[in-house]
Protein backbone atom coordinates (compact mmCIF):
# COMPACT_ATOMS: atom_id res chain seq x y z
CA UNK A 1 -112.52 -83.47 -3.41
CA UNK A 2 -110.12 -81.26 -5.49
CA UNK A 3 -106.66 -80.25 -3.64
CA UNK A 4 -104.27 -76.93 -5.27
CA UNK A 5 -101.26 -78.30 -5.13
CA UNK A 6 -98.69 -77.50 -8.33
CA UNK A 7 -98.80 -80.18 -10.88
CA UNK A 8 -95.37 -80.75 -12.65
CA UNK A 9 -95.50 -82.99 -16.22
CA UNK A 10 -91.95 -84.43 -17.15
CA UNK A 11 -90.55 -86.68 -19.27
CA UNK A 12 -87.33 -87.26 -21.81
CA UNK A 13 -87.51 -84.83 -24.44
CA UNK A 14 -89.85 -85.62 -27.64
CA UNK A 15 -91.78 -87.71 -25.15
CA UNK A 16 -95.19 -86.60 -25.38
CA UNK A 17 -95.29 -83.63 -22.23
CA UNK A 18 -96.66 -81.11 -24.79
CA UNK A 19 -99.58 -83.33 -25.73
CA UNK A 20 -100.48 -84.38 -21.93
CA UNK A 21 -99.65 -80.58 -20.88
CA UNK A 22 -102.02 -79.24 -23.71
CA UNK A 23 -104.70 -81.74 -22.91
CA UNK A 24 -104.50 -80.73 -18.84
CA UNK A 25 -104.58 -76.94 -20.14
CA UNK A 26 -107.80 -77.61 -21.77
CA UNK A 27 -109.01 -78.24 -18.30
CA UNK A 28 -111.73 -75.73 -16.34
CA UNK A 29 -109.60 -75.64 -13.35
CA UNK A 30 -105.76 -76.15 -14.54
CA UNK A 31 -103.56 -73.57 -15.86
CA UNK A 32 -100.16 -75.55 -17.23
CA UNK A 33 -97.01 -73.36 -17.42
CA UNK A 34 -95.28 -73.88 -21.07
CA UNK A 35 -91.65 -74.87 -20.14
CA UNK A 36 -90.88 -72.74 -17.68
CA UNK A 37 -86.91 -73.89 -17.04
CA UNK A 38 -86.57 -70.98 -14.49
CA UNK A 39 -87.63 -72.82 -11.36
CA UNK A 40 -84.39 -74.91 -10.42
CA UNK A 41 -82.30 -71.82 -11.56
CA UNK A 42 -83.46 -69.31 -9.57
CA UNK A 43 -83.82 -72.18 -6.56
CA UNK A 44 -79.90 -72.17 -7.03
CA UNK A 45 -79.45 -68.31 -7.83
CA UNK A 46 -82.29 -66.61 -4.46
CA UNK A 47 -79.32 -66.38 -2.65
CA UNK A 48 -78.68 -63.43 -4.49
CA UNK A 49 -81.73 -61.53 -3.58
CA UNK A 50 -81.38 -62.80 0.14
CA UNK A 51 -82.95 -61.92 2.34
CA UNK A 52 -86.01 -62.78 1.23
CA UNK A 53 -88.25 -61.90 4.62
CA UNK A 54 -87.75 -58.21 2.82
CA UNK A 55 -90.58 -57.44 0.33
CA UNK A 56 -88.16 -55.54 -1.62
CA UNK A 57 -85.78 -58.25 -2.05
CA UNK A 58 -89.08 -60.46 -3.05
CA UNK A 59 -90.09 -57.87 -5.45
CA UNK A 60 -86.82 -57.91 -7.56
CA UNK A 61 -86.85 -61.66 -7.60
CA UNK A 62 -90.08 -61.75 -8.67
CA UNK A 63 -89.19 -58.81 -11.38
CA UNK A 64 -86.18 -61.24 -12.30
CA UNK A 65 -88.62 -63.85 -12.85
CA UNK A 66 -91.30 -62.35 -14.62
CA UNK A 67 -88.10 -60.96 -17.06
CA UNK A 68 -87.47 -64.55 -18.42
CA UNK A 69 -88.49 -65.81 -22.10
CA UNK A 70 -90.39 -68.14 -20.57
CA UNK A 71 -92.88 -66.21 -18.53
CA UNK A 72 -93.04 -63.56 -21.80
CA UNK A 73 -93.71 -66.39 -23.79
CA UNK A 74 -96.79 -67.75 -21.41
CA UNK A 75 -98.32 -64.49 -22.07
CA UNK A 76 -99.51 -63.01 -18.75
CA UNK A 77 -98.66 -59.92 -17.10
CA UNK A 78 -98.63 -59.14 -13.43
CA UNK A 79 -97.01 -56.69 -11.10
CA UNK A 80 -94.54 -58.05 -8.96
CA UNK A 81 -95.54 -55.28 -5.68
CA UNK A 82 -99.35 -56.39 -5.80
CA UNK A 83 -98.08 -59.95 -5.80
CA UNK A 84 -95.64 -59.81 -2.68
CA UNK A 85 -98.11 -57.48 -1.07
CA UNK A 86 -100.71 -60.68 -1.15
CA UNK A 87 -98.09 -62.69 -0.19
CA UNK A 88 -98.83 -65.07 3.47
CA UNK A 89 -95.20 -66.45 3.25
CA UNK A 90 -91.84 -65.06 2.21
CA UNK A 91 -89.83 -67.99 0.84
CA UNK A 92 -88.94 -68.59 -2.15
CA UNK A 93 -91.58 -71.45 -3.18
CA UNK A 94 -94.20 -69.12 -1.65
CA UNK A 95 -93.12 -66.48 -3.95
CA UNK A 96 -93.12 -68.62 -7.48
CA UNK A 97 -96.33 -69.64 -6.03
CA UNK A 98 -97.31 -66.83 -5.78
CA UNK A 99 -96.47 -65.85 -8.92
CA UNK A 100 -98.08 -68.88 -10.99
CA UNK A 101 -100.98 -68.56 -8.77
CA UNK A 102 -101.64 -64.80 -10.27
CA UNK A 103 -100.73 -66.52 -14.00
CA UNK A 104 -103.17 -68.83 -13.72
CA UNK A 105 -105.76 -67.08 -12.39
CA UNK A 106 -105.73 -64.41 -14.85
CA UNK A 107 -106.59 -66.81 -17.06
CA UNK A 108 -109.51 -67.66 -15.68
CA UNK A 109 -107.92 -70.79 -13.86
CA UNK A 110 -107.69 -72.12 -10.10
CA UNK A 111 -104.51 -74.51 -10.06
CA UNK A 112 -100.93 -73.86 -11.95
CA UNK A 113 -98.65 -76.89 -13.14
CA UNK A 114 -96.05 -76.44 -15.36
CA UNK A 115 -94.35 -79.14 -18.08
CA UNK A 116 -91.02 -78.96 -18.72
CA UNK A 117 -88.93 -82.06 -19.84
CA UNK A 118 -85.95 -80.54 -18.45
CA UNK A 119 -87.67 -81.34 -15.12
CA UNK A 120 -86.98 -84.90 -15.56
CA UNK A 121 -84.07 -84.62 -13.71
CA UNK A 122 -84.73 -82.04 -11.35
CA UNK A 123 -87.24 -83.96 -9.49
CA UNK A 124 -85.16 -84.09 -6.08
CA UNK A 125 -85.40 -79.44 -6.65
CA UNK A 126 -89.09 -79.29 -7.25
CA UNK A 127 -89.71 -81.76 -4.51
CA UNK A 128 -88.06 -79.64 -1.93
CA UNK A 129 -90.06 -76.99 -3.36
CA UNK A 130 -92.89 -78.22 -3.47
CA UNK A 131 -93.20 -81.21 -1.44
CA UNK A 132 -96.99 -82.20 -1.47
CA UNK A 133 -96.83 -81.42 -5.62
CA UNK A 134 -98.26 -84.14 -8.26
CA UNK A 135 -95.60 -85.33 -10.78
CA UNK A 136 -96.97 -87.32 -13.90
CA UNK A 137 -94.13 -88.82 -15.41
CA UNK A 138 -94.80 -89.39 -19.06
CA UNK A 139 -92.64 -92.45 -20.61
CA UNK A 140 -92.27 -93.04 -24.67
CA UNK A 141 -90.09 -95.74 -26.03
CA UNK A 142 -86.48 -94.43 -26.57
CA UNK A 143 -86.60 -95.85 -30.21
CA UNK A 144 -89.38 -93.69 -31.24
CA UNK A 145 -87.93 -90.85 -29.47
CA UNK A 146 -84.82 -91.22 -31.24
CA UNK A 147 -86.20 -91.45 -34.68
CA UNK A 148 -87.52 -87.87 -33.56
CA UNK A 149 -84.85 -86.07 -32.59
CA UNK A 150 -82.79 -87.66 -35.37
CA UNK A 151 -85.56 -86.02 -38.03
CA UNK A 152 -85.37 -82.69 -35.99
CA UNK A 153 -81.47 -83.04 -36.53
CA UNK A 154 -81.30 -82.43 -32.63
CA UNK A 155 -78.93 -85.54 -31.88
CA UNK A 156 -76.72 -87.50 -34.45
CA UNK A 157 -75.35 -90.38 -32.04
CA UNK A 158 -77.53 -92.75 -30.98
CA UNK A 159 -75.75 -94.63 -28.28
CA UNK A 160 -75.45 -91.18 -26.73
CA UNK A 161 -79.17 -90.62 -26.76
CA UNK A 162 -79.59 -94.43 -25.69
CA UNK A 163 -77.63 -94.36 -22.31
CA UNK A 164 -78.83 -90.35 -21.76
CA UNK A 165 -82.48 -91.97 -22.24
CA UNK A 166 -82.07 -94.92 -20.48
CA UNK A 167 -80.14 -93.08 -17.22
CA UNK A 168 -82.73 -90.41 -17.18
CA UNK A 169 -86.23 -92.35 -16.95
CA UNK A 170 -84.82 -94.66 -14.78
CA UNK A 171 -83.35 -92.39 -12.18
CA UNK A 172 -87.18 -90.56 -12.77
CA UNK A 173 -89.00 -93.33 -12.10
CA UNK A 174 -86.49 -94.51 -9.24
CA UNK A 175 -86.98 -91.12 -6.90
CA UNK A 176 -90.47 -91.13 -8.23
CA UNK A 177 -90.67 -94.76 -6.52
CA UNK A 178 -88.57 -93.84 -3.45
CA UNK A 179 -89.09 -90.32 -2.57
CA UNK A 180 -92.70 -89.19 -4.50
CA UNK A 181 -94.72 -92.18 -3.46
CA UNK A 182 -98.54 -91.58 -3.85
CA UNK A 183 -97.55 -88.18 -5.28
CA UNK A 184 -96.03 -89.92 -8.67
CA UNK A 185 -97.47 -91.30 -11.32
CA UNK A 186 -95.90 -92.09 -14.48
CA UNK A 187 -98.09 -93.09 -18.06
CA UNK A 188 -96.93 -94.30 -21.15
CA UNK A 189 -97.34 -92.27 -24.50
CA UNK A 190 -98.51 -94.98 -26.46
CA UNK A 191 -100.98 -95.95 -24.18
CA UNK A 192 -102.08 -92.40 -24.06
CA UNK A 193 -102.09 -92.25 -27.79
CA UNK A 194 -104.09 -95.16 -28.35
CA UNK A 195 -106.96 -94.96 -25.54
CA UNK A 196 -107.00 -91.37 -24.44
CA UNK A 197 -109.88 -91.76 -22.18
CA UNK A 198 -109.09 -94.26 -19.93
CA UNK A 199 -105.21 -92.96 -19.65
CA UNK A 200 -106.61 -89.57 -18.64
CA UNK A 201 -109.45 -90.27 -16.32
CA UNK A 202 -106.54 -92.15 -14.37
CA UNK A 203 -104.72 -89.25 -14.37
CA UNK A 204 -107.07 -86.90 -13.40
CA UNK A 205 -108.27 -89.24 -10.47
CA UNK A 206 -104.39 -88.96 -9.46
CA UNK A 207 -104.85 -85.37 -9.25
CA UNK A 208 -107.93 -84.96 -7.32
CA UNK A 209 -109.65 -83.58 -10.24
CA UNK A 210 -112.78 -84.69 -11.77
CA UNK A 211 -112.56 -85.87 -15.32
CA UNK A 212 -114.40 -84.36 -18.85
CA UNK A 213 -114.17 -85.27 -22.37
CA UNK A 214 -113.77 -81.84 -23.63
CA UNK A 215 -109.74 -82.26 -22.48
CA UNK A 216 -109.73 -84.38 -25.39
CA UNK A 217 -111.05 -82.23 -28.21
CA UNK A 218 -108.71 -80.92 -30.93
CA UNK A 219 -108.58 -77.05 -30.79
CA UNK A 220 -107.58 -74.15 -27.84
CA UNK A 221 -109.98 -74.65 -25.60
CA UNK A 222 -111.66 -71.45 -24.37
CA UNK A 223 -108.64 -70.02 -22.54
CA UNK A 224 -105.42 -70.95 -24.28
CA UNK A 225 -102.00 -71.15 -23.53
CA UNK A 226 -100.12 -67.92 -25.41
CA UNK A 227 -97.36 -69.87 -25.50
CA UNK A 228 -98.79 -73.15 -27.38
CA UNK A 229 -100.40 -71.10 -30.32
CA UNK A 230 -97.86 -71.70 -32.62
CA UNK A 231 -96.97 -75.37 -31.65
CA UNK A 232 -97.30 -77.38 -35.06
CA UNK A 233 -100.00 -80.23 -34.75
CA UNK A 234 -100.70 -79.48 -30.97
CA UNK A 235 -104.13 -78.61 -31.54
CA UNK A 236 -105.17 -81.28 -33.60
CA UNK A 237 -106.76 -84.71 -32.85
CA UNK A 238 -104.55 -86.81 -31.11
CA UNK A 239 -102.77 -89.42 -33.51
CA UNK A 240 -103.12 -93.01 -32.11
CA UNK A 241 -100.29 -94.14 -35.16
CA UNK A 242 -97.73 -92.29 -34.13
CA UNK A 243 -95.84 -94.93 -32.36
CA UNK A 244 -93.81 -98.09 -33.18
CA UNK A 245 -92.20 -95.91 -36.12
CA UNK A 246 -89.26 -97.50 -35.49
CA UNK A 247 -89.93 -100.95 -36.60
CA UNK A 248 -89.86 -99.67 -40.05
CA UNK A 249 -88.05 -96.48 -40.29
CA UNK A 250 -85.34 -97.43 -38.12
CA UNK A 251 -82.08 -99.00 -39.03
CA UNK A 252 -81.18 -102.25 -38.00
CA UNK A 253 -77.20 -100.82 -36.73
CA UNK A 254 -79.27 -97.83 -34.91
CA UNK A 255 -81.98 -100.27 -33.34
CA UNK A 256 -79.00 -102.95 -32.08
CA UNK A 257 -76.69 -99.81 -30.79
CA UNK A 258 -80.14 -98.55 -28.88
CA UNK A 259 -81.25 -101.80 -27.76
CA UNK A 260 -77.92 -102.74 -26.48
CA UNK A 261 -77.37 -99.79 -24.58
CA UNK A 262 -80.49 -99.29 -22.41
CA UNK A 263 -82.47 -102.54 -23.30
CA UNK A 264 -83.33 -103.78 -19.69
CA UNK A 265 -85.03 -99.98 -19.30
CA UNK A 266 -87.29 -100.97 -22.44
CA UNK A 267 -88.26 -104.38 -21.41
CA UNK A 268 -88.63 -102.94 -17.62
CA UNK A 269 -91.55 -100.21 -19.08
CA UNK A 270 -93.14 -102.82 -21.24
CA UNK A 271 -91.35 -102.10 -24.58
CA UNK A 272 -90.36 -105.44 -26.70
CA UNK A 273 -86.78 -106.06 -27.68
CA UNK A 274 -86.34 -107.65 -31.16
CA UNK A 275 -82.71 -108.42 -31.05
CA UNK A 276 -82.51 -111.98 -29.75
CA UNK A 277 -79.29 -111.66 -27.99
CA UNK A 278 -79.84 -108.50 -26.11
CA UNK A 279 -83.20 -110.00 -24.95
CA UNK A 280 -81.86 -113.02 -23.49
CA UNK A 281 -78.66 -110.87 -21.57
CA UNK A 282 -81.67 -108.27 -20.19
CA UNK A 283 -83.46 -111.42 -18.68
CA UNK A 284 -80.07 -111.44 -15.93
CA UNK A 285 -80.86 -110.79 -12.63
CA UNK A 286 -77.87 -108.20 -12.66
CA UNK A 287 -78.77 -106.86 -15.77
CA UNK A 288 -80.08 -103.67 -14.33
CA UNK A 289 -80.97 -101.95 -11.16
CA UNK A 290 -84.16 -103.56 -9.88
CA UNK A 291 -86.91 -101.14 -7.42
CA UNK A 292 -88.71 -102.51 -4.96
CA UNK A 293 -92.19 -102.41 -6.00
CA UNK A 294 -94.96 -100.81 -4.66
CA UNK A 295 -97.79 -101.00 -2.51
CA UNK A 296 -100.72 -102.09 -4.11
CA UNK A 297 -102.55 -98.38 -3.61
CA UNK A 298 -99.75 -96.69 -5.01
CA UNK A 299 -99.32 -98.66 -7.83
CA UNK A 300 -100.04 -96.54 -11.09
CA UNK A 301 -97.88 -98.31 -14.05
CA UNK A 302 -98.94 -98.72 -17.71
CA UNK A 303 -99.97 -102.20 -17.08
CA UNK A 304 -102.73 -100.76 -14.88
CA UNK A 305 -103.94 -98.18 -17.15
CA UNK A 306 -104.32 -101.08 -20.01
CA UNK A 307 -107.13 -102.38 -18.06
């Protein structure tokens, strides 16, 4: 049984949502939204085209949308009357729904999603939104993702990405826990990177969607993403080596500062500490906020998708 509800992939930045978006994309049925960014704005900003029961007022909001880099940059063109005119609700989820609903379709798909690691903390907006949507939560260890913004010159202070890392996965994975429940499922990106295939048929199960190998071929696919086509290295095979970088490449002042900082959150998803100290303070019952765990049906961790 498939089910149409949106499908939102999140995760810290340089964390591997533009691999597991692409390889969804590549999907028959799924059309994934490049970054959109828009949706928690304009959830903040509709009061300005209130109210919304007025196709008019639906109209320029969906104009305002469809005027953003983002939606230019996916690559699809609609018009915003035909839209509202097909419209059975007049809210604004039913609108951006509305709206993705028309992307995807024109190209040639049946269910939007969208990946944006912005989203990562805007889980509590797009659940309102959205309420029976699918969240996959992708996680990648912080040291890696570090080394990668540090080589894209994006950050320069580690303990700053470290705590900003740490805070945001956990508070993820903490509404995920809490307020998603069956409707959250977070992966790991090295366990995606090194056995593709079993990672993703759990994934797809969690969707309601049935599984192919053709997700996992390098290349477009036969209805690609406008907004991917540039993307260095996104169409190529996926790289099972590109993790654990920073055991070598990382220094051993940048690896203490990170591991001191947001250890517990590493050991807590799996990820070894090598600094003997830290290790032994994270194994304190008040060394971080413990969740309750979950019932056994809704249990979809990285230790299960080892298996």
């Amino acid at each position: 049984m498939t089910v149409n509800s949106p499908i939102f992939v999140t995760g810290y930045q340089r964390s591997g949502t533009t691999l597991l978006g692409n390889i969804l994309d590549r999907h028959p049925r799924l059309g994934i939204f490049v970054e959109s960014f828009f949706i928690p704005a304009f959830y903040f900003t509709q009061v300005l085209y209130w109210p919304l029961r007025h196709p008019r007022n639906r109209i320029r909001l969906a104009k305002a949308i469809m005027s953003e880099r983002a939606w230019i940059a996916n690559g699809v063109e609609c018009d915003a009357a035909e839209v509202v005119a097909g419209m059975s609700g007049s809210s604004y989820a039913d609108l951006l729904n509305a709206l993705m609903t028309t992307w995807a379709e024109k190209r040639g798909k049946l269910r939007w999603g969208d990946k944006s690691p912005g989203y990562i903390t805007k889980l509590h907006v797009l659940h309102r939104l959205y309420p029976d949507a699918k969240v996959v939560h992708i996680v990648r260890d912080g040291r890696d993702v570090w080394l990668s913004l540090k080589r894209l010159d994006w950050e320069r202070n580690v303990v700053k990405v470290a705590r900003d890392w740490g805070r945001s996965v956990e508070e993820a994975q903490h509404f995920g826990q809490r307020r998603l429940g069956k409707h959250y499922m977070e992966i790991r990106y090295e366990d995606l990177t090194a056995r593709p295939g079993p990672v993703m048929r759990s994934v797809f199960r969690f969707l309601g969607e049935e599984y192919t190998d053709e997700v996992l071929k390098p290349g477009r696919g036969s209805s690609p993403n406008q907004a991917l086509q540039d993307w260095p290295r996104i169409h190529d095979r996926i790289d099972g080596a590109n993790s654990r970088k920073w055991l070598h490449e990382m220094p051993r002042r940048d690896l203490a500062l990170f591991e001191d900082q947001t250890g517990s959150v590493l050991r807590d998803h799996g990820y070894p500490l090598v600094h003997k100290r830290i290790a032994t303070r994270c194994d304190s019952p008040a060394a971080s906020r413990r969740l309750r765990p979950w019932p056994a049906e809704q249990q979809t961790s990285w230790r299960d998708v080892r298996r």
